[in-house]
C-alpha atoms as a PDB file:
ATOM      1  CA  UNK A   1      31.934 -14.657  -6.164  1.00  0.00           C
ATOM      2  CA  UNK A   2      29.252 -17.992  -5.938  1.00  0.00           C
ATOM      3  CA  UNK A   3      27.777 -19.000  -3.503  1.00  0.00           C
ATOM      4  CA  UNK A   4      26.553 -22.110  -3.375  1.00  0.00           C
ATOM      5  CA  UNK A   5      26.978 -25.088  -1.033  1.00  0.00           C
ATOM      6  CA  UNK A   6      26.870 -28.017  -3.615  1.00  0.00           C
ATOM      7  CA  UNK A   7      30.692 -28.246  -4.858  1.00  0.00           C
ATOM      8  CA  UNK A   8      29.026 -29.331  -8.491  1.00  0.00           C
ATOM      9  CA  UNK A   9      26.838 -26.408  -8.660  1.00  0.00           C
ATOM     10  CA  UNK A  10      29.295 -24.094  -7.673  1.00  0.00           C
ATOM     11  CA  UNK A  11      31.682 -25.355 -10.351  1.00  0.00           C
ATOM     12  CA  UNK A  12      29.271 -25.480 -13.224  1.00  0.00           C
ATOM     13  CA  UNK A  13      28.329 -21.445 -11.795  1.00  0.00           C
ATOM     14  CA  UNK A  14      31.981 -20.588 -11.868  1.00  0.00           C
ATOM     15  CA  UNK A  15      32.535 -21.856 -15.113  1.00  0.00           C
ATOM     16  CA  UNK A  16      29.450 -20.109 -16.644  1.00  0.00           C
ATOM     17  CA  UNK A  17      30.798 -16.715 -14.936  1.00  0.00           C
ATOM     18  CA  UNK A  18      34.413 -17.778 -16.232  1.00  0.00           C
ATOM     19  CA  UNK A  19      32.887 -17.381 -20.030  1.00  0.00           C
ATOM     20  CA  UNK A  20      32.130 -13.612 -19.306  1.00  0.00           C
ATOM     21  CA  UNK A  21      35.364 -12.621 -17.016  1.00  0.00           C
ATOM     22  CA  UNK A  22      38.086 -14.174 -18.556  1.00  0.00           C
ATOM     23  CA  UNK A  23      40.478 -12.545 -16.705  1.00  0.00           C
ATOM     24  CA  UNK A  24      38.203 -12.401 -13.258  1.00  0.00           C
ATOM     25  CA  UNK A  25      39.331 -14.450 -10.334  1.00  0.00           C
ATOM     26  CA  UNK A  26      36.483 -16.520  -9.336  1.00  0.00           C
ATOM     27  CA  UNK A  27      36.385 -17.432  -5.258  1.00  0.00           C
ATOM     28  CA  UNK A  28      33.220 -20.222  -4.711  1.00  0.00           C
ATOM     29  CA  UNK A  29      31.718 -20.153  -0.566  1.00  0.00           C
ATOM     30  CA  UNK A  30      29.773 -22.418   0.678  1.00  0.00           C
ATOM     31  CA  UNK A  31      27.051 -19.567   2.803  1.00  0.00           C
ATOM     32  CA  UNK A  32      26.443 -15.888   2.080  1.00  0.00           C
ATOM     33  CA  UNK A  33      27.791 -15.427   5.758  1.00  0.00           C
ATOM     34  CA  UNK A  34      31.271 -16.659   4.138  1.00  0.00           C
ATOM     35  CA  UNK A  35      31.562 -14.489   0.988  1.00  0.00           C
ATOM     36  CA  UNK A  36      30.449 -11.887   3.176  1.00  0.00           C
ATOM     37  CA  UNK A  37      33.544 -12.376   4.656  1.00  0.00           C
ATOM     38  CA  UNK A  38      35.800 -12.349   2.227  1.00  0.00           C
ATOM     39  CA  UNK A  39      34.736  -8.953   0.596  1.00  0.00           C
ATOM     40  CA  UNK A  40      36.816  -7.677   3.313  1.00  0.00           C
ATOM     41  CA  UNK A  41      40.119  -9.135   2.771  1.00  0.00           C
ATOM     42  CA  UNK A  42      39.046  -9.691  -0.964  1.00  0.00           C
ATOM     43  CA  UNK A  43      37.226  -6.608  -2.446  1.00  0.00           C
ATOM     44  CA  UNK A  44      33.997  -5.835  -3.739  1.00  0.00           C
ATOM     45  CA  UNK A  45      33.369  -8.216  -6.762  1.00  0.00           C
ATOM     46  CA  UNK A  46      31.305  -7.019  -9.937  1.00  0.00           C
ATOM     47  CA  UNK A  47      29.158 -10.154  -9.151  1.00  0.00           C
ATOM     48  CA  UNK A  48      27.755 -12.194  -6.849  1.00  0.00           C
ATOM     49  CA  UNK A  49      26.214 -15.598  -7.815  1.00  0.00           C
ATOM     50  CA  UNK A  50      24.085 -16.656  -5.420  1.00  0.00           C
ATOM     51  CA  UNK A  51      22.324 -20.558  -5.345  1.00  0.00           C
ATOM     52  CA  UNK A  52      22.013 -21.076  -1.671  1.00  0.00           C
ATOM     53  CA  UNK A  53      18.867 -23.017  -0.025  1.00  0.00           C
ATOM     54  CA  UNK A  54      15.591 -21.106   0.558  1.00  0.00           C
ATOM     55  CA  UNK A  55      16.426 -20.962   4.643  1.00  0.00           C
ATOM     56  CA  UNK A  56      19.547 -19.321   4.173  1.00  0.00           C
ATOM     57  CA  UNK A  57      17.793 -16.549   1.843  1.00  0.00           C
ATOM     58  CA  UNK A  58      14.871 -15.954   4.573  1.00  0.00           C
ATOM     59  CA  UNK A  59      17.315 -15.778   7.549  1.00  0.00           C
ATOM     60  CA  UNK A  60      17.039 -11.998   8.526  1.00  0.00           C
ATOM     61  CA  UNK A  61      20.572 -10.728   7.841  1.00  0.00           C
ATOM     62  CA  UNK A  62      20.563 -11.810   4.298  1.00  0.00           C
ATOM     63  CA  UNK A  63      18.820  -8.975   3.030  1.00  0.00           C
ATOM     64  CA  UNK A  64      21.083  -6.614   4.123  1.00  0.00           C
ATOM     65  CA  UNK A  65      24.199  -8.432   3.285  1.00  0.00           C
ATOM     66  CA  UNK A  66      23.327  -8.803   0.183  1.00  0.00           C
ATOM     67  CA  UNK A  67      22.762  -5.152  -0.531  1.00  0.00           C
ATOM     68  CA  UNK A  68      26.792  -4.641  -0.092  1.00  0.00           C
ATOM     69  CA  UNK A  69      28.020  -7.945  -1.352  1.00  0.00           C
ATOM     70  CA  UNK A  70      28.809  -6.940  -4.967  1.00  0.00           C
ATOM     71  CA  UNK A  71      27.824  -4.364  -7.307  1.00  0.00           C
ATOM     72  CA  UNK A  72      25.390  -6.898  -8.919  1.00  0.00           C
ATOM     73  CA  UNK A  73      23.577 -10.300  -8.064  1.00  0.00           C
ATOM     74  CA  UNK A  74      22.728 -13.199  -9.879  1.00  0.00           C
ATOM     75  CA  UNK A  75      20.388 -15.189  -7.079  1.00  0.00           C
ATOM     76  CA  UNK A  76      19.246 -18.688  -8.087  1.00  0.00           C
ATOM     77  CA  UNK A  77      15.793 -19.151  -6.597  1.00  0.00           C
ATOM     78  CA  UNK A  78      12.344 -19.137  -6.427  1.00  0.00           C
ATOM     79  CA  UNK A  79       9.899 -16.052  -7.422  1.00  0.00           C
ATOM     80  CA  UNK A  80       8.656 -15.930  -3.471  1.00  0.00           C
ATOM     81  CA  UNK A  81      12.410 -16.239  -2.195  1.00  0.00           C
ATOM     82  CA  UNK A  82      13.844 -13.293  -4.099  1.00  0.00           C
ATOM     83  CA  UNK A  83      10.891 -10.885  -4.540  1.00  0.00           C
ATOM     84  CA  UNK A  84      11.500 -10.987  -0.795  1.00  0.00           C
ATOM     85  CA  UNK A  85      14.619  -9.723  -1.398  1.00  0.00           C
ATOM     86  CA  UNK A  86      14.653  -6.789  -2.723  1.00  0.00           C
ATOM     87  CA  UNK A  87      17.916  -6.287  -3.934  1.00  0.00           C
ATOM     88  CA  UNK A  88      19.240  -3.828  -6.036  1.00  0.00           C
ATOM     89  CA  UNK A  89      21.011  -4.618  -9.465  1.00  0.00           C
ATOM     90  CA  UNK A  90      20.234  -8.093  -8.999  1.00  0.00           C
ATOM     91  CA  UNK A  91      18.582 -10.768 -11.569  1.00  0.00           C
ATOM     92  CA  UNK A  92      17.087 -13.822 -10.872  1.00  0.00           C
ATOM     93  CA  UNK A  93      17.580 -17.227 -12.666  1.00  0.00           C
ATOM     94  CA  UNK A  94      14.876 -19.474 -11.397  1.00  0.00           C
ATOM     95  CA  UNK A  95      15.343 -23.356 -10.337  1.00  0.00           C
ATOM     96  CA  UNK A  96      15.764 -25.527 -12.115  1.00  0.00           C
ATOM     97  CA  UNK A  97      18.586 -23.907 -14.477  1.00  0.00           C
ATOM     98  CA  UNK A  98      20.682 -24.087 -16.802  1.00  0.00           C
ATOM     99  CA  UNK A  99      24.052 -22.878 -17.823  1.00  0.00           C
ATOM    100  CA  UNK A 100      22.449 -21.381 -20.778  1.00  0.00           C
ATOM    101  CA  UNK A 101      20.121 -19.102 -18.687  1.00  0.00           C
ATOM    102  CA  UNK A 102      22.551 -18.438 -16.097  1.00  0.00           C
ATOM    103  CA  UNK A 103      24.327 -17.076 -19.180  1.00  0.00           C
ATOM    104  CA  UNK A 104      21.502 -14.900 -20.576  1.00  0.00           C
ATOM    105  CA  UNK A 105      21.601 -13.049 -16.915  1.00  0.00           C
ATOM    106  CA  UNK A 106      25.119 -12.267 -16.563  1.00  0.00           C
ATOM    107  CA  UNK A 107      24.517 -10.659 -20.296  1.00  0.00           C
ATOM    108  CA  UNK A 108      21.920  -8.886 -19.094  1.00  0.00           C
ATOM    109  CA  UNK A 109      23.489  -7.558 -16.044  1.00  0.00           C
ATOM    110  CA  UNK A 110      26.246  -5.937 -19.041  1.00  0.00           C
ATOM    111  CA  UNK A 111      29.737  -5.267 -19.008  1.00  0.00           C
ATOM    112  CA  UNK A 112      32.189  -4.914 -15.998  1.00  0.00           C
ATOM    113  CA  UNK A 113      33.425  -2.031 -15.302  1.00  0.00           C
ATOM    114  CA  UNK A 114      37.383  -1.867 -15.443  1.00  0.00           C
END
């Protein structure tokens, strides 16, 4: 999944997560709230990219969405933002990035599993 409510963002995410899934199906939302969604007529993706405006990341139901959005998350943000967080198997990629670091973090997050 990304998340992210900038069409251009989302597609330059997608592609970067394309590189490492080939064979993944990538779905793009606009809110959390949305993807959230989806992961019940969808499934439970290996990964979550998340680049979604600070407000939406301190509204209070984040946190615990994101703790069973995907088995891992990518979120695109600030230090304060995401140590606020606190979720678990998740990297961060800090603003402003590039493809090239969003690729370092899905390496670093490893393989997915079959």
């Amino acid at each position: 999944f990304v998340v992210d409510p900038d069409p251009v963002i989302a597609l330059d995410l997608s592609e970067a997560l394309v590189e490492f899934i080939p064979d993944g199906v990538v779905h793009v939302f606009s809110t959390i709230a949305e993807a959230h969604a989806a992961v019940i007529q969808l499934a439970k993706p290996w990964l979550t990219v998340i680049s979604v405006p600070s407000s939406e990341l301190r509204h209070p139901e984040v946190k615990q969405t994101l703790h069973g959005l995907s088995e891992h998350t990518l979120v695109v943000a600030e230090a304060p933002e995401y140590e606020d967080l606190a979720v678990p198997n998740a990297v961060r990629v800090p603003r402003p990035f590039t493809t090239e670091m969003i690729s370092r973090a899905i390496i670093n997050l490893g393989e997915p599993s079959s």
